[in-house]
PDB file of N, CA and C in Angstrom:
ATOM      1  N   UNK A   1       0.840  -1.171   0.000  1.00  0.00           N
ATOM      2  CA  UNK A   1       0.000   0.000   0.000  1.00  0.00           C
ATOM      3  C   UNK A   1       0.893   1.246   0.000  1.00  0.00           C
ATOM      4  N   UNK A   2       0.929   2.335  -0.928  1.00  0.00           N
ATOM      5  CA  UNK A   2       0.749   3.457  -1.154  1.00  0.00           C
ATOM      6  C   UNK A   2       1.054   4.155   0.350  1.00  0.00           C
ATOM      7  N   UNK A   3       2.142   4.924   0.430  1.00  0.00           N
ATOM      8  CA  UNK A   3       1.913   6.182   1.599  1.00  0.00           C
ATOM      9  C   UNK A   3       1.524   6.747   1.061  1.00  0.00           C
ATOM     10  N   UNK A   4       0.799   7.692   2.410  1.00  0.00           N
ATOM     11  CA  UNK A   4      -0.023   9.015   1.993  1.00  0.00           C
ATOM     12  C   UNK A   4       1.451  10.453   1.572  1.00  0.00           C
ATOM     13  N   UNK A   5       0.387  11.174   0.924  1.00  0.00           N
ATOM     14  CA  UNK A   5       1.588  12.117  -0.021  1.00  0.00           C
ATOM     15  C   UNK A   5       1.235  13.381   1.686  1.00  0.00           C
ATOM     16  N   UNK A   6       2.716  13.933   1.956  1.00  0.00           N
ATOM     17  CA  UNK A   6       2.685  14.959   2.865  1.00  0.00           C
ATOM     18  C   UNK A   6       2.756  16.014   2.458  1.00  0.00           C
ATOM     19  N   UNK A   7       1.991  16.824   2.834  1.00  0.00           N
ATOM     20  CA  UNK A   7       1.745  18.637   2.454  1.00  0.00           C
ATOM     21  C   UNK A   7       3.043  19.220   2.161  1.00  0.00           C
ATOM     22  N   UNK A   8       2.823  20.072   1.149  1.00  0.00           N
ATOM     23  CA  UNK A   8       3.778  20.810   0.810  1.00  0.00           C
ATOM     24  C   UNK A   8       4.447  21.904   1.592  1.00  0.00           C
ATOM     25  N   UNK A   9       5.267  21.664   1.642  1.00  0.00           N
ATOM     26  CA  UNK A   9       6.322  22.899   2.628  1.00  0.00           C
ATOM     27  C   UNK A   9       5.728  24.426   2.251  1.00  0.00           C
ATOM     28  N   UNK A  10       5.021  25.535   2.952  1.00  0.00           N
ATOM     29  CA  UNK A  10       5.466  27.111   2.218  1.00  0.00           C
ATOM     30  C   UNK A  10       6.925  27.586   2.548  1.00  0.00           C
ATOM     31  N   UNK A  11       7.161  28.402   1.384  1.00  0.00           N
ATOM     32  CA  UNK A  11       7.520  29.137   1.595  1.00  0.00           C
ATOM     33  C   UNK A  11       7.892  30.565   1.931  1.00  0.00           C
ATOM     34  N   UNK A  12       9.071  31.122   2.836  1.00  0.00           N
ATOM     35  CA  UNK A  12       9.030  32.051   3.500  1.00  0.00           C
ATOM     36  C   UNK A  12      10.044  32.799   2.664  1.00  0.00           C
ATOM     37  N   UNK A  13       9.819  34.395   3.217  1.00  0.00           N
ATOM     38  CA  UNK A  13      10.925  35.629   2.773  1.00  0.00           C
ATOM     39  C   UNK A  13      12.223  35.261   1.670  1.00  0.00           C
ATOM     40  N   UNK A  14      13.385  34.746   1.854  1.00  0.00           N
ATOM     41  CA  UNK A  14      14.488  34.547   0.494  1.00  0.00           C
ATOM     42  C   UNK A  14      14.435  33.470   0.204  1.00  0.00           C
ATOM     43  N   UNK A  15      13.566  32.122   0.673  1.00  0.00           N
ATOM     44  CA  UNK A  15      13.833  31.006  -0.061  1.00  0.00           C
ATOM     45  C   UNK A  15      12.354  31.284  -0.964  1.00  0.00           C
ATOM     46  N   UNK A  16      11.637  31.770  -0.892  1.00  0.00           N
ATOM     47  CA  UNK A  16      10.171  32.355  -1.219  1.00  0.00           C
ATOM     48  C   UNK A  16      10.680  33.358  -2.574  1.00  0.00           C
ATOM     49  N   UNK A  17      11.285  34.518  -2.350  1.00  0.00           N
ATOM     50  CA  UNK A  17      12.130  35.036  -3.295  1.00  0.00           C
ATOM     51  C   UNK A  17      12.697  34.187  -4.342  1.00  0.00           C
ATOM     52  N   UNK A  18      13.593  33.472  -3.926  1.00  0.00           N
ATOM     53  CA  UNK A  18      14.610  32.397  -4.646  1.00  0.00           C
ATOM     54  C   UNK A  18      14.120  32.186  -5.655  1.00  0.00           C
ATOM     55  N   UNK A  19      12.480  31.190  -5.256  1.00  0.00           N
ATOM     56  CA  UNK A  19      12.079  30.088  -6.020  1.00  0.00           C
ATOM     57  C   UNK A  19      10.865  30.964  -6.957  1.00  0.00           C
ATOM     58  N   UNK A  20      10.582  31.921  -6.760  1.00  0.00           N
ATOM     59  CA  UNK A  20       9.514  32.573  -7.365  1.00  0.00           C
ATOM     60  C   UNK A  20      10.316  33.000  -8.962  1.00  0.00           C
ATOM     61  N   UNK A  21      11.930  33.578  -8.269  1.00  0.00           N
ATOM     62  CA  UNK A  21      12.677  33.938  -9.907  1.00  0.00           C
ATOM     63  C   UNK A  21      13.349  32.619 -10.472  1.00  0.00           C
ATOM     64  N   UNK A  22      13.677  31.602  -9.941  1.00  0.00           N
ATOM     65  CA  UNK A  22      13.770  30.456 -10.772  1.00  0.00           C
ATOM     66  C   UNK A  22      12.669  30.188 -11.707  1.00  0.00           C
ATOM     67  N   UNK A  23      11.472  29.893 -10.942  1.00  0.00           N
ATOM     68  CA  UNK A  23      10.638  29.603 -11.682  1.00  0.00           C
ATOM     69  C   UNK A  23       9.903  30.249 -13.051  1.00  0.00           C
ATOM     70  N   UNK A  24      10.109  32.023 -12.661  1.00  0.00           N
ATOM     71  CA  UNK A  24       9.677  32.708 -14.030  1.00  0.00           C
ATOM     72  C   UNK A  24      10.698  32.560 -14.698  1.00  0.00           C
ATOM     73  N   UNK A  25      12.206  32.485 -14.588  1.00  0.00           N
ATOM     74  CA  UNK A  25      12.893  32.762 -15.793  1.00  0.00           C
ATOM     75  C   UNK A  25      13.382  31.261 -15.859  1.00  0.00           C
ATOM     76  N   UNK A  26      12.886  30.255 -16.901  1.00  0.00           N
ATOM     77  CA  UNK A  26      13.246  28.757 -17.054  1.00  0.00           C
ATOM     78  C   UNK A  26      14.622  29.209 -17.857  1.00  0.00           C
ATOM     79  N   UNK A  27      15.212  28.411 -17.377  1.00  0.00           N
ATOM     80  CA  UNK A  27      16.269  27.935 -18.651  1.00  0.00           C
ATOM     81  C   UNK A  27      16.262  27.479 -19.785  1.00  0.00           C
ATOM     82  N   UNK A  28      16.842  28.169 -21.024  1.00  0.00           N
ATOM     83  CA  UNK A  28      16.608  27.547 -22.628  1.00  0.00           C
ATOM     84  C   UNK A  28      16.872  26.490 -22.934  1.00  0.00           C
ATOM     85  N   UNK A  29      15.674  25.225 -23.705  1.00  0.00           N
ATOM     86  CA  UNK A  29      16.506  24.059 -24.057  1.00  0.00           C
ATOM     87  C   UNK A  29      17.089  24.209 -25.105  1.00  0.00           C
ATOM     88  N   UNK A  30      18.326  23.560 -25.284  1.00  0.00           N
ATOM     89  CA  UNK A  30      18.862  23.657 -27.135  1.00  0.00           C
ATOM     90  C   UNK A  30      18.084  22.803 -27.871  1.00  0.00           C
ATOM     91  N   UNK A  31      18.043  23.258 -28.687  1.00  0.00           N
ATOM     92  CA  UNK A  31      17.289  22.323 -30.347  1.00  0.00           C
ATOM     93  C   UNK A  31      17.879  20.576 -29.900  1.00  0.00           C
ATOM     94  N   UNK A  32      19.054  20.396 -29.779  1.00  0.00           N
ATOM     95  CA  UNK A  32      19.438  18.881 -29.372  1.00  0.00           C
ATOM     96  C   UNK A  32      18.731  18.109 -28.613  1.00  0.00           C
ATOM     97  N   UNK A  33      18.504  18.889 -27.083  1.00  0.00           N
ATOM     98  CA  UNK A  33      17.465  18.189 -26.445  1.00  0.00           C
ATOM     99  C   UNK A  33      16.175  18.239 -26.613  1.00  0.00           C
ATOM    100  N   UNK A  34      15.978  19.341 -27.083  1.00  0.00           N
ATOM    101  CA  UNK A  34      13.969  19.047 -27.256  1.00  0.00           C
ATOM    102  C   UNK A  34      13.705  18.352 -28.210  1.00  0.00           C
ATOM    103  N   UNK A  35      15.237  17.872 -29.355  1.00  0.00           N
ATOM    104  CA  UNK A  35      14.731  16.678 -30.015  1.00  0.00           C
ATOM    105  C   UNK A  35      14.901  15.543 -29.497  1.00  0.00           C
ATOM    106  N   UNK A  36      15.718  15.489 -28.898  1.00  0.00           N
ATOM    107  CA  UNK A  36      15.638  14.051 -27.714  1.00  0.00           C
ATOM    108  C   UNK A  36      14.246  13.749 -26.952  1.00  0.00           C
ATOM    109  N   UNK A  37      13.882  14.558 -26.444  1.00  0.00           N
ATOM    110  CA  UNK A  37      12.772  14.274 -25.371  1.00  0.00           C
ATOM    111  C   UNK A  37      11.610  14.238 -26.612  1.00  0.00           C
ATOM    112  N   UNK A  38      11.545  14.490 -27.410  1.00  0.00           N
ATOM    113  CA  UNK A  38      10.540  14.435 -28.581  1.00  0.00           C
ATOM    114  C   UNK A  38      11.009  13.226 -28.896  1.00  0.00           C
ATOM    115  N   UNK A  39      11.873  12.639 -29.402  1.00  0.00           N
ATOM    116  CA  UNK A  39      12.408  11.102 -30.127  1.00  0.00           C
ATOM    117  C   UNK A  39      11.553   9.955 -28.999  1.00  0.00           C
ATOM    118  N   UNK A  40      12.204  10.238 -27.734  1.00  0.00           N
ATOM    119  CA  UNK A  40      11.643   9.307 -26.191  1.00  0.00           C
ATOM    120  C   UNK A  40      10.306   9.698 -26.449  1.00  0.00           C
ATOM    121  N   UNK A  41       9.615  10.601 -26.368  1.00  0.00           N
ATOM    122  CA  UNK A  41       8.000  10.664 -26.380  1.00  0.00           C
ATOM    123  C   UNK A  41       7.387  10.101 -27.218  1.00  0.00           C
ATOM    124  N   UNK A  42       8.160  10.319 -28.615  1.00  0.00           N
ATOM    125  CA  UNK A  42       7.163   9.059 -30.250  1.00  0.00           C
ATOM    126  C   UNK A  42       7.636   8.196 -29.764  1.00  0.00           C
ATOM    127  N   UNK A  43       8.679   7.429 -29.167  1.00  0.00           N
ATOM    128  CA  UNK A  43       9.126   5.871 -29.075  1.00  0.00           C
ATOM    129  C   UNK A  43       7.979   5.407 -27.850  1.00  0.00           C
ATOM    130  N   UNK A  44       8.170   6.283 -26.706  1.00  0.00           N
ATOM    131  CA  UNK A  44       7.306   5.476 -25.522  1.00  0.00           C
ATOM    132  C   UNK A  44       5.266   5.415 -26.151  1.00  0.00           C
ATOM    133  N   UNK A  45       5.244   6.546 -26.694  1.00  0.00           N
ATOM    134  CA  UNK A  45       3.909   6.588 -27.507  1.00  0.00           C
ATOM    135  C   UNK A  45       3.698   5.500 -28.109  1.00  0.00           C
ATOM    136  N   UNK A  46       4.859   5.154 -28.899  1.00  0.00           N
ATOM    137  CA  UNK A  46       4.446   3.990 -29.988  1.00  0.00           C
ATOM    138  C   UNK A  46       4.607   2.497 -29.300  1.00  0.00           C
ATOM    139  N   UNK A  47       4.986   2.523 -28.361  1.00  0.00           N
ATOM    140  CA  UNK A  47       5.042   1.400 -27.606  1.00  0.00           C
ATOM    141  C   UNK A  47       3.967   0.886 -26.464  1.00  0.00           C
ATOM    142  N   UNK A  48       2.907   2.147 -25.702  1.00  0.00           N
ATOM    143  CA  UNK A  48       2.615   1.674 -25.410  1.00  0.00           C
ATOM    144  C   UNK A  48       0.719   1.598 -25.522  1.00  0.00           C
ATOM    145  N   UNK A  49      -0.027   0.809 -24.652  1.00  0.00           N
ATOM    146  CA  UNK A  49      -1.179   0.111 -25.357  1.00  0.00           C
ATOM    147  C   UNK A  49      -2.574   0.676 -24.337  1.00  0.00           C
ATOM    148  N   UNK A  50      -2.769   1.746 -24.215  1.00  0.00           N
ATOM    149  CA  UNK A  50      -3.717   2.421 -23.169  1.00  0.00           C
ATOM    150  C   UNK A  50      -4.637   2.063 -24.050  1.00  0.00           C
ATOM    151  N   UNK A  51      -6.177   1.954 -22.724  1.00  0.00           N
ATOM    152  CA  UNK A  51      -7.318   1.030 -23.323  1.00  0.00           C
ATOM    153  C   UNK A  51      -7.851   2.264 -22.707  1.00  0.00           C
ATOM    154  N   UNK A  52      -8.900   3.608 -23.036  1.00  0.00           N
ATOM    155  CA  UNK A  52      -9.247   4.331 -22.511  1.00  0.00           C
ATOM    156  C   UNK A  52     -10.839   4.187 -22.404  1.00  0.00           C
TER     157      UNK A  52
END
């Protein structure tokens, strides 16, 4: 059996700061990897067999 999932931490004053400008400014992927993670996404797509 499954543990239960525990509440998310808030955050406070500079770790609150921190994570607010990480999060708006993402980092650029290069053309290399977003064709990678695109290649893995048609392969796992084509492989697998969801009955919806």
């Amino acid at each position: 059996m499954a543990r239960p999932i525990k509440e998310t931490p808030e955050l406070y004053g500079k770790d609150a700061e921190r994570f607010e400008k990480l999060i708006s400014q993402p980092k650029p992927v290069s053309k290399e990897e977003r064709e990678r993670a695109r290649k893995a996404y048609e392969m796992m797509k084509s492989i697998s067999n969801f009955q919806w």
